[in-house]
Structure formats: structure tokens, C-alpha cells
C-alpha atoms as a PDB file:
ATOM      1  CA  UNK A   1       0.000   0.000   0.000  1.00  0.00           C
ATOM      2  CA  UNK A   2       1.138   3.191  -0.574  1.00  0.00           C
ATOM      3  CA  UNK A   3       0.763   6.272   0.752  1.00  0.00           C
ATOM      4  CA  UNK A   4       0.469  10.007  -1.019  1.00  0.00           C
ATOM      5  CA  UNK A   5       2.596  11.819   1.708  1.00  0.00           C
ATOM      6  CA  UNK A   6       5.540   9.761   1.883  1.00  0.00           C
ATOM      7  CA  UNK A   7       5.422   9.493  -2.036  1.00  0.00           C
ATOM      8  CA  UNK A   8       5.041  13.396  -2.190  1.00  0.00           C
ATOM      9  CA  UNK A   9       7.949  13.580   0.101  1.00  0.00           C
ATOM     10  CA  UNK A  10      10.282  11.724  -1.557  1.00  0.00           C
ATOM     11  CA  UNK A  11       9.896  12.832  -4.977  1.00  0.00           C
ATOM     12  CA  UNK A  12      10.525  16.365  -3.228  1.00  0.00           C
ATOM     13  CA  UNK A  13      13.698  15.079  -1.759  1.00  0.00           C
ATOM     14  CA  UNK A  14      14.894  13.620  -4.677  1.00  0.00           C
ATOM     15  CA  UNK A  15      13.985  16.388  -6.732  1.00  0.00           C
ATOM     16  CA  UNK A  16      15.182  19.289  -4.569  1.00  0.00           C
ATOM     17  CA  UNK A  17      18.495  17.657  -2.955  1.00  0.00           C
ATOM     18  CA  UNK A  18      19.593  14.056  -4.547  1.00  0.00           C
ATOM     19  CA  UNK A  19      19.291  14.970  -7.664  1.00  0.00           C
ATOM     20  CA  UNK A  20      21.077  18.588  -7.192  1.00  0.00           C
ATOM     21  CA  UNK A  21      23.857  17.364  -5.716  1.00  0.00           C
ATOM     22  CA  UNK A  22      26.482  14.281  -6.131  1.00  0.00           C
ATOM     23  CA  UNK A  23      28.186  13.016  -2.950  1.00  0.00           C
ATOM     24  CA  UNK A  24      31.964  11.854  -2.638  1.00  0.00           C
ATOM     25  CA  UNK A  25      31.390  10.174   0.235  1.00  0.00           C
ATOM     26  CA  UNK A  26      28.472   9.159   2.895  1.00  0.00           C
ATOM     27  CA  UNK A  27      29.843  12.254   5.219  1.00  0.00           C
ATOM     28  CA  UNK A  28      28.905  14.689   2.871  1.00  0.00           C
ATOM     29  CA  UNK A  29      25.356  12.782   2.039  1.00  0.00           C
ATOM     30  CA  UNK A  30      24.490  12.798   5.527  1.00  0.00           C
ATOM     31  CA  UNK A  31      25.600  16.858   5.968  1.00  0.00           C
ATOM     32  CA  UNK A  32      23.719  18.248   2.806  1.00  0.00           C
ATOM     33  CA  UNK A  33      20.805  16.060   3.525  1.00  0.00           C
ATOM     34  CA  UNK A  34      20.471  17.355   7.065  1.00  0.00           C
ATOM     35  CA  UNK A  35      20.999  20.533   5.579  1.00  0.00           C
ATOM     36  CA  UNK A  36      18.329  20.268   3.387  1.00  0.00           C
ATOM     37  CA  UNK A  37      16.380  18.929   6.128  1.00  0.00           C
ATOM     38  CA  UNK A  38      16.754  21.859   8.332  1.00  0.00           C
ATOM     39  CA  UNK A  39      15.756  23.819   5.510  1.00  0.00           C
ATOM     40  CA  UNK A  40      12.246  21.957   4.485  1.00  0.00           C
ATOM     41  CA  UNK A  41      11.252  21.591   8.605  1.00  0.00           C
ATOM     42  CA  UNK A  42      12.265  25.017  10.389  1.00  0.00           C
ATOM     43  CA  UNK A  43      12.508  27.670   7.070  1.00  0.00           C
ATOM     44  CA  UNK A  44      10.479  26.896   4.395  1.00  0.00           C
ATOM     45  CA  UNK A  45       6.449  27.421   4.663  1.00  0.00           C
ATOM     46  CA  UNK A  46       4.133  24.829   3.708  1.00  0.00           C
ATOM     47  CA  UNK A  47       1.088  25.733   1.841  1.00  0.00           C
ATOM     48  CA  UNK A  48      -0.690  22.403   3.206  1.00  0.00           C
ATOM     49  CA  UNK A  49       0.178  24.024   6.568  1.00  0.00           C
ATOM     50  CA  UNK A  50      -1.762  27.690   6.273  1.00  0.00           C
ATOM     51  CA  UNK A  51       2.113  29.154   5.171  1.00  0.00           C
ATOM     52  CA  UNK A  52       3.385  27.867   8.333  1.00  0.00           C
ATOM     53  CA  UNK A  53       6.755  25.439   8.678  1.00  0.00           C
ATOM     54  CA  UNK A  54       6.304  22.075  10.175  1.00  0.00           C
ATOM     55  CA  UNK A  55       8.601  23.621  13.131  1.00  0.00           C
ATOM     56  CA  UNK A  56       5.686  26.198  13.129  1.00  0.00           C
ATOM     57  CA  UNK A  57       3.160  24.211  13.211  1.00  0.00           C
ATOM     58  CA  UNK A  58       4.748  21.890  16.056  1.00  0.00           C
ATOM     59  CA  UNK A  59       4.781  25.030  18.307  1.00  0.00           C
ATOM     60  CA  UNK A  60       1.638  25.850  18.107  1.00  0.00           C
ATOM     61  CA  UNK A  61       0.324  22.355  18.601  1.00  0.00           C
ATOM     62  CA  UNK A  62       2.128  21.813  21.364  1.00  0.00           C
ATOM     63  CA  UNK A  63       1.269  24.912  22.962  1.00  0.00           C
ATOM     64  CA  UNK A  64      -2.123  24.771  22.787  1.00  0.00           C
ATOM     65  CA  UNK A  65      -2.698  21.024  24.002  1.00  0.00           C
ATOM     66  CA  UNK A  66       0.057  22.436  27.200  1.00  0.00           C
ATOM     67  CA  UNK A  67      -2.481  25.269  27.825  1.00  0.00           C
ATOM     68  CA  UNK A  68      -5.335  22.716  27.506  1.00  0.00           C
ATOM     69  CA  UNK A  69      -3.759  20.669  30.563  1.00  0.00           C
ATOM     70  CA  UNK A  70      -2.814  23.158  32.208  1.00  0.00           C
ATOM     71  CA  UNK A  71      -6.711  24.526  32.336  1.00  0.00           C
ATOM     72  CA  UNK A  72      -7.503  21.541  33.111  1.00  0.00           C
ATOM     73  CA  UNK A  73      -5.189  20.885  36.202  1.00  0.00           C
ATOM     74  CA  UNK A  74      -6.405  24.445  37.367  1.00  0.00           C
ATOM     75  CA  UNK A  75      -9.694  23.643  37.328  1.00  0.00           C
ATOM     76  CA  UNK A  76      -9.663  21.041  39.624  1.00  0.00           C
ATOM     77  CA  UNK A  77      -6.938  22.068  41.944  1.00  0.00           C
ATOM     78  CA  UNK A  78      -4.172  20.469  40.970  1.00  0.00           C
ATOM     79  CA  UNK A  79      -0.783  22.530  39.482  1.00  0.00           C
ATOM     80  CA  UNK A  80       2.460  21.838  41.217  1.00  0.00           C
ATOM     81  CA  UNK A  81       3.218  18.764  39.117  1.00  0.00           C
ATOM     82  CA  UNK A  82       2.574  20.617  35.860  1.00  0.00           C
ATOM     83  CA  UNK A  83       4.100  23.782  36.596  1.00  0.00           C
ATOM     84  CA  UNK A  84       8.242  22.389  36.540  1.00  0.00           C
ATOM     85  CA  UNK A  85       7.489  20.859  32.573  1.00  0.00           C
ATOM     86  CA  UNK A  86       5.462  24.023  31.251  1.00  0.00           C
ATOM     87  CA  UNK A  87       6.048  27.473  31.522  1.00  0.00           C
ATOM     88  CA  UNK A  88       5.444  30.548  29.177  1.00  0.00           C
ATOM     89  CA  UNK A  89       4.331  28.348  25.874  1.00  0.00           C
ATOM     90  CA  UNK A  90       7.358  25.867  26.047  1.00  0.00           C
ATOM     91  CA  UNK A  91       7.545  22.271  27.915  1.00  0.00           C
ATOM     92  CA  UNK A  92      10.899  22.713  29.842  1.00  0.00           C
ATOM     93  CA  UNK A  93      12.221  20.269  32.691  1.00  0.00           C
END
């Protein structure tokens, strides 16, 4: 079975970064894949995703469903467990 977002994916990774470049080695592979990487999760917006970046998009996600909780835990009393993991949008130990 396949499935449309992995195929989607690939053919973009292909397309945009093993077909652009040619590798002398699996060091350099690994760095301008990561590279390219960094660049498709955390710079480049995703129209699927409003114009937002999948590092976007994470944020907000997990922000929101941390502020859910932590309604939750104030409405019936309980906070001091939550408060060390979430503070000011981010889940921090």
C-alpha cells in the first residue's frame, strides 16, 4: 500500500536535494541532507500548513494542548506537578 505523503515527500527530496547534488562520500550525504532537512522543517512554509513550517506548526500544537492541561489541572486544583514541565508556551524540565 502506498501512501500520497511519503510518495510526495520523496519525490521532493529527490527532486530538490539528490538529484542537485552528487556526494563523494556518505559524510557529505548525511551533511547536505540534514541541511536540506533543516531547511524543508524550520525555514520553508508549507502551503498544506496555512504558510506555516512544520517547526511552526509543532509550536503551536504543542502549545495549545500544554495550555489545555494546564486549564484543566487548574480547574480542579491540581498545578504543582505541571508547573516544573510548562512554563510561558514551552515544555521545559
Amino acid at each position: 500500500m502506498q501512501n500520497g505523503f511519503n510518495e510526495s515527500f520523496n519525490g521532493t527530496l529527490r527532486n530538490e536535494c539528490l538529484n542537485e547534488h552528487i556526494f563523494s562520500n556518505l559524510l557529505e550525504a548525511q551533511e547536505q541532507i540534514e541541511d536540506w532537512r533543516k531547511e524543508y522543517n524550520e525555514e520553508r512554509p508549507h502551503s498544506s500548513l496555512g504558510g506555516r513550517t512544520p517547526k511552526e506548526m509543532l509550536q503551536e500544537h504543542c502549545s495549545y494542548i500544554c495550555g489545555q492541561i494546564e486549564s484543566h489541572m487548574n480547574k480542579i486544583g491540581t498545578t504543582s506537578i505541571f508547573r516544573w514541565t510548562y512554563k510561558r508556551g514551552k515544555v521545559t524540565v
